[in-house]
PDB file of N, CA and C in Angstrom:
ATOM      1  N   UNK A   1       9.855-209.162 -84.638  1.00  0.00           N
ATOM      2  CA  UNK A   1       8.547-209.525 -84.119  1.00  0.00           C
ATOM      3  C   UNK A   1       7.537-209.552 -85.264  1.00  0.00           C
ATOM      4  N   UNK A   2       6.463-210.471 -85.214  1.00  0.00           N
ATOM      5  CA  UNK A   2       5.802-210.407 -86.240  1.00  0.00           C
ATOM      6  C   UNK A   2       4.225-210.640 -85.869  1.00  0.00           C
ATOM      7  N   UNK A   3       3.628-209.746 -86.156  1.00  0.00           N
ATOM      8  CA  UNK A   3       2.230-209.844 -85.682  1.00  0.00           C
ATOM      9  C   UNK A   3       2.088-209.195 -84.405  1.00  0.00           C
ATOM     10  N   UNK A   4       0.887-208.723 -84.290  1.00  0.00           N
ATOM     11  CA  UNK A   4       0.457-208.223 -82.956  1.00  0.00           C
ATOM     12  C   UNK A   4      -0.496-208.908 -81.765  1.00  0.00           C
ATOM     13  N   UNK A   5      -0.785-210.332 -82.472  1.00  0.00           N
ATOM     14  CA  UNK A   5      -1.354-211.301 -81.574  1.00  0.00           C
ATOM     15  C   UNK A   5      -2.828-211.103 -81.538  1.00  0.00           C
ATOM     16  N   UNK A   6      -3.149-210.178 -82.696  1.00  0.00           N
ATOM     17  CA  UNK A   6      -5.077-210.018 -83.026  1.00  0.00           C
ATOM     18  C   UNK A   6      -5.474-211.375 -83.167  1.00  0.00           C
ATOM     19  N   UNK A   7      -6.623-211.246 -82.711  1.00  0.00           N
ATOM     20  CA  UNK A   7      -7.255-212.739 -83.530  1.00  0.00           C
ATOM     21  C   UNK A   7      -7.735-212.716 -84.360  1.00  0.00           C
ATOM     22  N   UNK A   8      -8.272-213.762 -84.945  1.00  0.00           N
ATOM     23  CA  UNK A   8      -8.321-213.667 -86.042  1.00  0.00           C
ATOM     24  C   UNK A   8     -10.011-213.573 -86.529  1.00  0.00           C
ATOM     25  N   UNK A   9     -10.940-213.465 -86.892  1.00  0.00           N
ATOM     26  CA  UNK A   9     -11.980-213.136 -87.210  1.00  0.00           C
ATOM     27  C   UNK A   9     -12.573-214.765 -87.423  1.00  0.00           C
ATOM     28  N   UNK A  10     -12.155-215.299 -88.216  1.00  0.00           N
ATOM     29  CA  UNK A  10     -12.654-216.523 -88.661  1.00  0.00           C
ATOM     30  C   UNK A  10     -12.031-218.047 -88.533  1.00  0.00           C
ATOM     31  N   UNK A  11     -11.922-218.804 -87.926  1.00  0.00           N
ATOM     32  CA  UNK A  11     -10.833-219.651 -87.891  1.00  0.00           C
ATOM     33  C   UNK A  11     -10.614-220.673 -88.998  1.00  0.00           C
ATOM     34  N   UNK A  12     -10.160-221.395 -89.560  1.00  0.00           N
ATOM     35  CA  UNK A  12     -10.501-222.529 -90.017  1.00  0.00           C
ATOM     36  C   UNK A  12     -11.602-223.024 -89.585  1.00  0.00           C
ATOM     37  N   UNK A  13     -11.674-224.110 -88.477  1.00  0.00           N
ATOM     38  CA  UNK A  13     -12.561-224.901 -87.621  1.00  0.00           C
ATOM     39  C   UNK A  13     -13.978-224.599 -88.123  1.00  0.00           C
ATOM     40  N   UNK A  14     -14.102-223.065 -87.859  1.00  0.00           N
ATOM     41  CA  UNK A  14     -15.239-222.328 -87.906  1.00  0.00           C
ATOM     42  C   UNK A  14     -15.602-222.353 -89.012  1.00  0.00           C
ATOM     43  N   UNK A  15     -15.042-222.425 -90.359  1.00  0.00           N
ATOM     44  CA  UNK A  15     -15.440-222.306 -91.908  1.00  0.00           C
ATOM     45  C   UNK A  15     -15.511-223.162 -92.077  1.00  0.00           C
ATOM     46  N   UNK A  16     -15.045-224.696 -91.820  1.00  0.00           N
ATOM     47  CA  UNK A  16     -15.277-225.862 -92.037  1.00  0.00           C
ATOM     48  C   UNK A  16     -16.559-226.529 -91.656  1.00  0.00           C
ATOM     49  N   UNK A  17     -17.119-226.059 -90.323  1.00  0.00           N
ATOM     50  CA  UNK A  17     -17.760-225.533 -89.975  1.00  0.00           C
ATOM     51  C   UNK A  17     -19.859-225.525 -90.356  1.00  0.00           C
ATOM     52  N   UNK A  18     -19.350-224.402 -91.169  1.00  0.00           N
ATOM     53  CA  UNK A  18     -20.278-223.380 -91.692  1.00  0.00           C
ATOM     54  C   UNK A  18     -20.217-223.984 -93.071  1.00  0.00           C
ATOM     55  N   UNK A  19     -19.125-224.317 -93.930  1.00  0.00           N
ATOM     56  CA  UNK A  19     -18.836-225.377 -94.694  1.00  0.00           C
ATOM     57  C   UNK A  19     -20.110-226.897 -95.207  1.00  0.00           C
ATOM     58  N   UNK A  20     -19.488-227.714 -93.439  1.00  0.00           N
ATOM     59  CA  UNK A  20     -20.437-228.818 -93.533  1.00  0.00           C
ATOM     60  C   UNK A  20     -22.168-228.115 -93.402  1.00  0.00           C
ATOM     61  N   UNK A  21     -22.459-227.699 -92.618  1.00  0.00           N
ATOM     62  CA  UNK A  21     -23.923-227.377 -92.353  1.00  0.00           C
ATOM     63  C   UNK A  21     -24.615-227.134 -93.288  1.00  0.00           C
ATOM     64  N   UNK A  22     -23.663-226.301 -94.589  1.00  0.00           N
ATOM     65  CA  UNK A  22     -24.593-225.661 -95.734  1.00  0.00           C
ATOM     66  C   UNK A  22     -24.599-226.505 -96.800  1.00  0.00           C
ATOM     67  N   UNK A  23     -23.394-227.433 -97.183  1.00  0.00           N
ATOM     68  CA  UNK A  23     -23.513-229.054 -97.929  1.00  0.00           C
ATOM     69  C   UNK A  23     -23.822-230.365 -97.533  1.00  0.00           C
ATOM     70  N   UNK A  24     -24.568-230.109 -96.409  1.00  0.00           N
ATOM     71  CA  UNK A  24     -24.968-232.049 -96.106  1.00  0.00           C
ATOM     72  C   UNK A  24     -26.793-231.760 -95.398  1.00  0.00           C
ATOM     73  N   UNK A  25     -27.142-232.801 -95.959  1.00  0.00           N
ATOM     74  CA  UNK A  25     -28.655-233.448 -96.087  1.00  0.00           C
ATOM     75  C   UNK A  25     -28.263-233.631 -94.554  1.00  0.00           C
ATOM     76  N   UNK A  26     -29.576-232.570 -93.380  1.00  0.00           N
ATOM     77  CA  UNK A  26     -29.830-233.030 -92.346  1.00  0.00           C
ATOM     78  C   UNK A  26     -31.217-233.397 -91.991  1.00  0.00           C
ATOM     79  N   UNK A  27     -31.791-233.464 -93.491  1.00  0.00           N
ATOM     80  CA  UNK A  27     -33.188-234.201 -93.120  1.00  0.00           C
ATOM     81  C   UNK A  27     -34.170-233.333 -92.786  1.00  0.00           C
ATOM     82  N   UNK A  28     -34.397-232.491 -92.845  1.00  0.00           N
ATOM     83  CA  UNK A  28     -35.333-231.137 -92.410  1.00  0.00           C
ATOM     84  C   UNK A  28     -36.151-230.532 -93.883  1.00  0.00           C
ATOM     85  N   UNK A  29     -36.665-230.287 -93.799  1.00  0.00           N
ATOM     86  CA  UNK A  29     -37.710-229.888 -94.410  1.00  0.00           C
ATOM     87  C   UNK A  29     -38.457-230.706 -95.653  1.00  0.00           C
ATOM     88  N   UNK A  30     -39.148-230.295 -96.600  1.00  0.00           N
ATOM     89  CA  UNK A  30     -39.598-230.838 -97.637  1.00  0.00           C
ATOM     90  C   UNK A  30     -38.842-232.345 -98.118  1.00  0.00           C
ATOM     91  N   UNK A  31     -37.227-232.136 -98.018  1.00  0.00           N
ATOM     92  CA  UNK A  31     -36.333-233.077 -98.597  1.00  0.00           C
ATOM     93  C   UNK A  31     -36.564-234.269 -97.545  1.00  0.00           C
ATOM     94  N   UNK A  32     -36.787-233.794 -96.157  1.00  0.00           N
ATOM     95  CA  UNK A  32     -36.427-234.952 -95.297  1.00  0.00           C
ATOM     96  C   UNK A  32     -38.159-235.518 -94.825  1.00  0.00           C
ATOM     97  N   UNK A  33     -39.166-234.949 -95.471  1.00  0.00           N
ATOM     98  CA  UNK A  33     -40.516-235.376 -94.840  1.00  0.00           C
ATOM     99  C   UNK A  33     -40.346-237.187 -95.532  1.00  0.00           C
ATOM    100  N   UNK A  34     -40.135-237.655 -96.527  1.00  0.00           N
ATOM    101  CA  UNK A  34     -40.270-238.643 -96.652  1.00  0.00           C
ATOM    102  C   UNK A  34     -39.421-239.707 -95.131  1.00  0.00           C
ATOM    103  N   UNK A  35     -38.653-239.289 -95.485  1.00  0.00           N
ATOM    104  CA  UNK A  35     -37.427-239.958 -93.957  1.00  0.00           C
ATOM    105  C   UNK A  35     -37.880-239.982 -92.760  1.00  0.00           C
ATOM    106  N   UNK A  36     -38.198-238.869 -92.650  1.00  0.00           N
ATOM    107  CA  UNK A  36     -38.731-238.254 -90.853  1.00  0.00           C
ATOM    108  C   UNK A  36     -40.723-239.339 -91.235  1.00  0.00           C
ATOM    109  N   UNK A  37     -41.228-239.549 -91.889  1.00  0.00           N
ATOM    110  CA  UNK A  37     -42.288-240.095 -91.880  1.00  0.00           C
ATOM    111  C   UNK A  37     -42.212-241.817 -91.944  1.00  0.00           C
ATOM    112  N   UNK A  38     -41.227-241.914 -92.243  1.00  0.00           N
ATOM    113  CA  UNK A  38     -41.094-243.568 -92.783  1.00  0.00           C
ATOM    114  C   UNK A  38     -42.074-244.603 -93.507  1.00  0.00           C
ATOM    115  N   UNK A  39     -41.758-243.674 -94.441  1.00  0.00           N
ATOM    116  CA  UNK A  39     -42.650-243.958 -95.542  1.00  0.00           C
ATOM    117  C   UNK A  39     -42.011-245.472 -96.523  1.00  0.00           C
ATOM    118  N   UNK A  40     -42.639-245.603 -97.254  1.00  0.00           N
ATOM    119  CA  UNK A  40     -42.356-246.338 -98.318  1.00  0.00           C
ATOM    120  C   UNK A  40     -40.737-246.637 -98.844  1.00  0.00           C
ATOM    121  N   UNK A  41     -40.185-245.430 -98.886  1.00  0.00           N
ATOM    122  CA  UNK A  41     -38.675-244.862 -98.835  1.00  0.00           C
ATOM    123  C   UNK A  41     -37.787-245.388 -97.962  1.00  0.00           C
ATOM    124  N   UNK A  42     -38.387-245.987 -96.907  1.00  0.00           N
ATOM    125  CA  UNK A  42     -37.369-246.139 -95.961  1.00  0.00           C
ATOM    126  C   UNK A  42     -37.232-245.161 -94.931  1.00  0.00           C
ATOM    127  N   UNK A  43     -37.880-244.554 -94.412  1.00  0.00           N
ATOM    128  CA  UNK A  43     -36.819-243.538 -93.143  1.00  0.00           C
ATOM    129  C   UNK A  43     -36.841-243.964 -91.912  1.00  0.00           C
ATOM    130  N   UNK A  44     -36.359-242.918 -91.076  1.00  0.00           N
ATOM    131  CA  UNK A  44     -36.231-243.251 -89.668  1.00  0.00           C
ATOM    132  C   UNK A  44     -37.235-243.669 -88.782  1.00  0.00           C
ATOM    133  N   UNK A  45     -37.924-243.156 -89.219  1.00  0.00           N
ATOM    134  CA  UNK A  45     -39.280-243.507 -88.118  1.00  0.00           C
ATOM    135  C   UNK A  45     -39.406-244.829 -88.276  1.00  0.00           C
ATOM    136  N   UNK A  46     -39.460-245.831 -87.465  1.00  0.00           N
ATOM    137  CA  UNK A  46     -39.571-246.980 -87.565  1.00  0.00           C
ATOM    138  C   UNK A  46     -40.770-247.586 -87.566  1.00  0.00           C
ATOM    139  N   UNK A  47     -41.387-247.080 -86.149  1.00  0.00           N
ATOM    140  CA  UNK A  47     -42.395-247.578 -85.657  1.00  0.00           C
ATOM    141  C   UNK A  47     -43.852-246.935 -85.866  1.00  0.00           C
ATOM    142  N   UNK A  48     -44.992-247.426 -85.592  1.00  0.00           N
ATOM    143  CA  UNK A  48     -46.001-246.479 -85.890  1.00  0.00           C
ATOM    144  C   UNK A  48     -47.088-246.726 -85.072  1.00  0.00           C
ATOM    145  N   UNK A  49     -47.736-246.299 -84.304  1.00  0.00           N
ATOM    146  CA  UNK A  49     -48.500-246.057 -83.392  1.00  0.00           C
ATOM    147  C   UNK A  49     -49.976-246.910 -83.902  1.00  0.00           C
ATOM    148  N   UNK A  50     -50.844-247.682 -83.389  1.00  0.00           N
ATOM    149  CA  UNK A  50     -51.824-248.608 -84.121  1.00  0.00           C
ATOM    150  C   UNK A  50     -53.230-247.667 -83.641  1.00  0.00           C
ATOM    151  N   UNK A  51     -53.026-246.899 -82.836  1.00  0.00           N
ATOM    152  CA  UNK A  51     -53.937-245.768 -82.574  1.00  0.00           C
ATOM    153  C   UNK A  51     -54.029-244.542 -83.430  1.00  0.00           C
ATOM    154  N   UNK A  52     -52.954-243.807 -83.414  1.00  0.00           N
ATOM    155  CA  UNK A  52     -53.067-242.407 -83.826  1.00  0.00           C
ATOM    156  C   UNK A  52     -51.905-242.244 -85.410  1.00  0.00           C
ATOM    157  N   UNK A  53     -51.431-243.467 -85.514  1.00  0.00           N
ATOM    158  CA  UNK A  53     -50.506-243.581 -86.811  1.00  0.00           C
ATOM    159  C   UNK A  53     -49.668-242.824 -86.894  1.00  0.00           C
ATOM    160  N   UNK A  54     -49.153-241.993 -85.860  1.00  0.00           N
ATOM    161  CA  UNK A  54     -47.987-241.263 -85.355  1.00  0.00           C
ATOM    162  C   UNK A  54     -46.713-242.577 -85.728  1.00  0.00           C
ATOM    163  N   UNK A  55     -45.464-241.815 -86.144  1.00  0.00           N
ATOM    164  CA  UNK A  55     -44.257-242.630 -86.616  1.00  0.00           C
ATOM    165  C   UNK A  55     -43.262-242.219 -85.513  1.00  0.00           C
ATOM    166  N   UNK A  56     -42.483-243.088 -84.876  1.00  0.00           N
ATOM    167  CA  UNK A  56     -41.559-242.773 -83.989  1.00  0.00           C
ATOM    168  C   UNK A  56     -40.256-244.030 -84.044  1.00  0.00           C
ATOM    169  N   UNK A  57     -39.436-243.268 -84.107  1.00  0.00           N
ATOM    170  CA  UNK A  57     -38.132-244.527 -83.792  1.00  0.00           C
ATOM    171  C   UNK A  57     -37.926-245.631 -83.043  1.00  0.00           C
ATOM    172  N   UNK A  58     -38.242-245.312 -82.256  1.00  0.00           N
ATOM    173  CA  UNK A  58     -37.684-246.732 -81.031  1.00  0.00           C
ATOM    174  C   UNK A  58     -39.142-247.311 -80.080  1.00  0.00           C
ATOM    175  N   UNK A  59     -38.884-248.337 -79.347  1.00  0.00           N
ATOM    176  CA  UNK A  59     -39.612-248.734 -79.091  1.00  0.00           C
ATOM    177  C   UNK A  59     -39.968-248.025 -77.708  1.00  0.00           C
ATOM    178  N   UNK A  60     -39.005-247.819 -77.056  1.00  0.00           N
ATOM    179  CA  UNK A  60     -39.165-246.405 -75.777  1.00  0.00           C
ATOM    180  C   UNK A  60     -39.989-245.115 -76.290  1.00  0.00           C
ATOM    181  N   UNK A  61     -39.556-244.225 -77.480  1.00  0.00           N
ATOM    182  CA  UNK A  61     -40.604-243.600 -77.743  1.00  0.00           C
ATOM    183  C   UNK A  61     -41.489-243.827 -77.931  1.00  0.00           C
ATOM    184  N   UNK A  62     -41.767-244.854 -78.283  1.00  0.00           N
ATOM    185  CA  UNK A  62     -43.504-245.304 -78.600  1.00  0.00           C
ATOM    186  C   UNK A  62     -43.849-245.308 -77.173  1.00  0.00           C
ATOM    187  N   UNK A  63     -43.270-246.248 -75.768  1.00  0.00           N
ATOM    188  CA  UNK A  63     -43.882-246.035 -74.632  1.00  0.00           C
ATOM    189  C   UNK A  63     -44.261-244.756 -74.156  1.00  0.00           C
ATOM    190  N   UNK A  64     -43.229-243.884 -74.171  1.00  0.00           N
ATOM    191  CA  UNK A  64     -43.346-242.781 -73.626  1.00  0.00           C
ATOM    192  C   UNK A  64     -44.349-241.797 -74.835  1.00  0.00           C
ATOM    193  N   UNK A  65     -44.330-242.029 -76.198  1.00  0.00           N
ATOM    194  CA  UNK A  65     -45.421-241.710 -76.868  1.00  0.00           C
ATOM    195  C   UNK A  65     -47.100-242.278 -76.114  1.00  0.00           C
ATOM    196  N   UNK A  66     -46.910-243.347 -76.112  1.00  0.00           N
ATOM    197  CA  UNK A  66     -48.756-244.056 -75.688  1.00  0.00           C
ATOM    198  C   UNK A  66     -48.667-244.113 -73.978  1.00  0.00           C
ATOM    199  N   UNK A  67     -47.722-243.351 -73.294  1.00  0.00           N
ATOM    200  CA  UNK A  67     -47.924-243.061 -71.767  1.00  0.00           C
ATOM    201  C   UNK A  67     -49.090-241.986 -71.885  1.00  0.00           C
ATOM    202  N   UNK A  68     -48.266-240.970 -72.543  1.00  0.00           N
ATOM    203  CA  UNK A  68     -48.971-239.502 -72.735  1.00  0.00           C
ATOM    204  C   UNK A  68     -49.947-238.959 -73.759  1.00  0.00           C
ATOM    205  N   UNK A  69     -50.290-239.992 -74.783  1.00  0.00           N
ATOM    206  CA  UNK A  69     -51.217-239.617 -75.613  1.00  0.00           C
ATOM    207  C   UNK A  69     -52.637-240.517 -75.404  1.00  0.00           C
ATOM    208  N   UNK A  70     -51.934-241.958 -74.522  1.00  0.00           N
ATOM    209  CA  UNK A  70     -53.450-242.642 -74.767  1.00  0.00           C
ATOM    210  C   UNK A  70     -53.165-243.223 -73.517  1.00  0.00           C
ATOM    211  N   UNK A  71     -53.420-242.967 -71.827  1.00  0.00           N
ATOM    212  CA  UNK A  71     -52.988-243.007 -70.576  1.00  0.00           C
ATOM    213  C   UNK A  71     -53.918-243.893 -70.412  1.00  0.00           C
ATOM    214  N   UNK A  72     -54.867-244.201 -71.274  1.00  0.00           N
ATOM    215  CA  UNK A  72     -56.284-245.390 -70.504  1.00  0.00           C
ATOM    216  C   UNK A  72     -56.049-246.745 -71.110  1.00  0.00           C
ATOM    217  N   UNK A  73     -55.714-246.850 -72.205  1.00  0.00           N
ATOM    218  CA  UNK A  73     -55.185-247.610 -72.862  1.00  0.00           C
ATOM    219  C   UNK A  73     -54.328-248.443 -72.386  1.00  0.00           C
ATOM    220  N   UNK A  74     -53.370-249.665 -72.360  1.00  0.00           N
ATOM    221  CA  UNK A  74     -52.803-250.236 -71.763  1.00  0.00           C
ATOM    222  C   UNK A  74     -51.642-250.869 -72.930  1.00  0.00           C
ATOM    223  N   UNK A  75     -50.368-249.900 -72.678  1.00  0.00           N
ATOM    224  CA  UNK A  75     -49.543-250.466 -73.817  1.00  0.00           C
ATOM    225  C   UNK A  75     -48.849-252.132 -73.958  1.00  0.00           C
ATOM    226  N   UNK A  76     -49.200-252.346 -75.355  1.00  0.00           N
ATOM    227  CA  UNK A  76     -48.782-254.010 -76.048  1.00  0.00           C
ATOM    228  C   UNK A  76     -47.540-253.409 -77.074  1.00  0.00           C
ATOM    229  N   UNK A  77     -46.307-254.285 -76.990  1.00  0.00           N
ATOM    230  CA  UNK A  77     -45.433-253.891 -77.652  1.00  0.00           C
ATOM    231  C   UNK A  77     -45.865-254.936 -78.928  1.00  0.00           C
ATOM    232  N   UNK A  78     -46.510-256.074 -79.039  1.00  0.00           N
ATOM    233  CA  UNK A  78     -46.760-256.615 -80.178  1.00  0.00           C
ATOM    234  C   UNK A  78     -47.598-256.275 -81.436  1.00  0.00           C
ATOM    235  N   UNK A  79     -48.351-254.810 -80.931  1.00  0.00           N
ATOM    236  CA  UNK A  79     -49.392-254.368 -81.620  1.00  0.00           C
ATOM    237  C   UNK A  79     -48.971-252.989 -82.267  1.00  0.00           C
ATOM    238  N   UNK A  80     -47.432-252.869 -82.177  1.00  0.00           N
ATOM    239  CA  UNK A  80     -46.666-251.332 -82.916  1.00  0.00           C
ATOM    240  C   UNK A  80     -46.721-252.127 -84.264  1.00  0.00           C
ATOM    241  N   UNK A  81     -46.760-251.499 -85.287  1.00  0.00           N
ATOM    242  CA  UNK A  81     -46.687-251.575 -86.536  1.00  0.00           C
ATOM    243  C   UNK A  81     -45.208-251.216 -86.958  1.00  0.00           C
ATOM    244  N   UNK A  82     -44.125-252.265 -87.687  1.00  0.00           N
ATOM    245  CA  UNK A  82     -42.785-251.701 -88.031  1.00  0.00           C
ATOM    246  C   UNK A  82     -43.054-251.355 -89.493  1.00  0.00           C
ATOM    247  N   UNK A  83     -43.133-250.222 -89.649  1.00  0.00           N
ATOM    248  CA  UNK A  83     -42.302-249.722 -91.318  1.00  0.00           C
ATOM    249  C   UNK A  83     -41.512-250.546 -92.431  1.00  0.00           C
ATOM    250  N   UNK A  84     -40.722-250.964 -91.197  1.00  0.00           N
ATOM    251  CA  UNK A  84     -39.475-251.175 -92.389  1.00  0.00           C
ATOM    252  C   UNK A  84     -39.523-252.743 -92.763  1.00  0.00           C
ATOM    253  N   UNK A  85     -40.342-253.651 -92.237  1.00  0.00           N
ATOM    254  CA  UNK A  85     -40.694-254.717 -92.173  1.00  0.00           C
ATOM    255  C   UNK A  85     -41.016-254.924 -93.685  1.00  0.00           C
ATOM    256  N   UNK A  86     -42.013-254.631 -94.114  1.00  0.00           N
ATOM    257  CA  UNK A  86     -42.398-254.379 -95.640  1.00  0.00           C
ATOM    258  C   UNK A  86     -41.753-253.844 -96.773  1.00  0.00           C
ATOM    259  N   UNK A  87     -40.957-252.725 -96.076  1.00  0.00           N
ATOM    260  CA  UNK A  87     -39.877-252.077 -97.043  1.00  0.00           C
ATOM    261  C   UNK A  87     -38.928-252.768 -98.003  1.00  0.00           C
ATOM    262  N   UNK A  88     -38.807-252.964 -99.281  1.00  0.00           N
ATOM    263  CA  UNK A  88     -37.266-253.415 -99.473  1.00  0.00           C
ATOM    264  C   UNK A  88     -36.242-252.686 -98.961  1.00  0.00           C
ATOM    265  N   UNK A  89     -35.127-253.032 -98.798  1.00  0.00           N
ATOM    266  CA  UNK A  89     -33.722-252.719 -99.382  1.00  0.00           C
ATOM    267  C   UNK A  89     -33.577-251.554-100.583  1.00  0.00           C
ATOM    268  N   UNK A  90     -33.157-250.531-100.032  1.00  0.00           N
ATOM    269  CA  UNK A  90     -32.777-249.523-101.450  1.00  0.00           C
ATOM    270  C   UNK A  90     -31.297-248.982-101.522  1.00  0.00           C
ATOM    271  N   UNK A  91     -30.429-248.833-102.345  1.00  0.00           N
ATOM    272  CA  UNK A  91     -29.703-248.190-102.263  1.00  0.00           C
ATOM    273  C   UNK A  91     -29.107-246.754-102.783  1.00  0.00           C
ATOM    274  N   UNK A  92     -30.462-245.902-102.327  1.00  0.00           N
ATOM    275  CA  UNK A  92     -30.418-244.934-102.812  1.00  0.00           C
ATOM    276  C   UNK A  92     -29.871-243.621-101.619  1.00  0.00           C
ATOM    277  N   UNK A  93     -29.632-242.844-101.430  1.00  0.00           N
ATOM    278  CA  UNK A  93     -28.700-241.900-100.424  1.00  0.00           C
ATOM    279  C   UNK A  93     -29.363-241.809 -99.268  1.00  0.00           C
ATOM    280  N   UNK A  94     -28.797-241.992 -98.014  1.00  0.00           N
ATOM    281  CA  UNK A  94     -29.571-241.955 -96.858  1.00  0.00           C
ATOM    282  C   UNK A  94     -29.119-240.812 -96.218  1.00  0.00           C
ATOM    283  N   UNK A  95     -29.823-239.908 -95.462  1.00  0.00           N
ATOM    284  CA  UNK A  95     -29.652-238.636 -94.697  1.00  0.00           C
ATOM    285  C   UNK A  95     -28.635-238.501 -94.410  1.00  0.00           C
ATOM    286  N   UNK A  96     -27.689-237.355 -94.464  1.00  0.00           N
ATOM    287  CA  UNK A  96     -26.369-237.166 -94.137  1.00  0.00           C
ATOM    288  C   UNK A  96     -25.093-237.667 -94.832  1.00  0.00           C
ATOM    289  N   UNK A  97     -25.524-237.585 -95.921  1.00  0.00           N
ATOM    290  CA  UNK A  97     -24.628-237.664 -97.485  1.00  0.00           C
ATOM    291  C   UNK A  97     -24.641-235.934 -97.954  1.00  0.00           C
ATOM    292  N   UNK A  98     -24.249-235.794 -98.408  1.00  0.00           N
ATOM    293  CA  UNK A  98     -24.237-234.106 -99.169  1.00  0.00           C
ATOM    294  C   UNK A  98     -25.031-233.974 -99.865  1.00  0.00           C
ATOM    295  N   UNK A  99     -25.406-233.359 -99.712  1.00  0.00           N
ATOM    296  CA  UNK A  99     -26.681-233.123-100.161  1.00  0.00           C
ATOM    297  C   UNK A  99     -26.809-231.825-101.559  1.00  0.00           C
ATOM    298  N   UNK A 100     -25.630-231.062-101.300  1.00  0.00           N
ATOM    299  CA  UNK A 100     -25.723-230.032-102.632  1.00  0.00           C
ATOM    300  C   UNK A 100     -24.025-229.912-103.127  1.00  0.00           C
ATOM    301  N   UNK A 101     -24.086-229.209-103.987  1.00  0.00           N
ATOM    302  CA  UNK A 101     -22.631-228.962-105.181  1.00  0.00           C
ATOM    303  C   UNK A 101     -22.292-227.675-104.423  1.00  0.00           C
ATOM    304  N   UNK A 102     -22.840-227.009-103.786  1.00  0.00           N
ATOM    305  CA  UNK A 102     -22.670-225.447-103.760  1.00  0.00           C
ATOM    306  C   UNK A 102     -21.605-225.450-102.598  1.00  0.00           C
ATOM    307  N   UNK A 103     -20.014-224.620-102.812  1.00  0.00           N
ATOM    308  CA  UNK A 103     -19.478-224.813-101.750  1.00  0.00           C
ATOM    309  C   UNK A 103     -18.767-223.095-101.321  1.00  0.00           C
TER     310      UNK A 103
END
């Protein structure tokens, strides 16, 4: 017989895990304000609010953004401002590439 059928403390799965989370760019903090703003850079935020210059992805968030921030107002989807319209093309690392050496 071999083993007593303990478990095991750590699994693989689990270190792999803990692994990815601590080497890949999820866009959060200082590193990801350019992205999360959609700036010049390119990021996610696509769209931008022609009122309050709030940046939001899709064109549903923007509704449900200008339902609840500007209810008197009467939303025009022709009057969102796109970001990326102006942007070039870059090919420089986009969110969720690795982000550090440290493993």
């Amino acid at each position: 017989m071999t083993g007593k059928a303990k478990p095991k403390k750590h699994t693989a799965k689990e270190l792999a895990a803990k692994l990815d989370a601590a080497t890949t760019n999820r866009g959060g903090g200082k590193a990801g304000l350019s992205d999360r703003s959609g700036s010049e850079k390119g990021g996610h935020a696509k769209l931008e609010c022609p009122l309050c210059k709030i940046t939001v992805p899709d064109v549903k968030s923007m509704q449900i953004h200008h339902e609840s921030k500007h209810p008197k107002i009467p939303f025009d989807e022709t009057k969102i401002v796109n970001l990326h319209q102006s942007v070039p093309e870059t090919s420089k690392a986009k969110p969720g590439v690795r982000g550090s050496l440290k493993k």
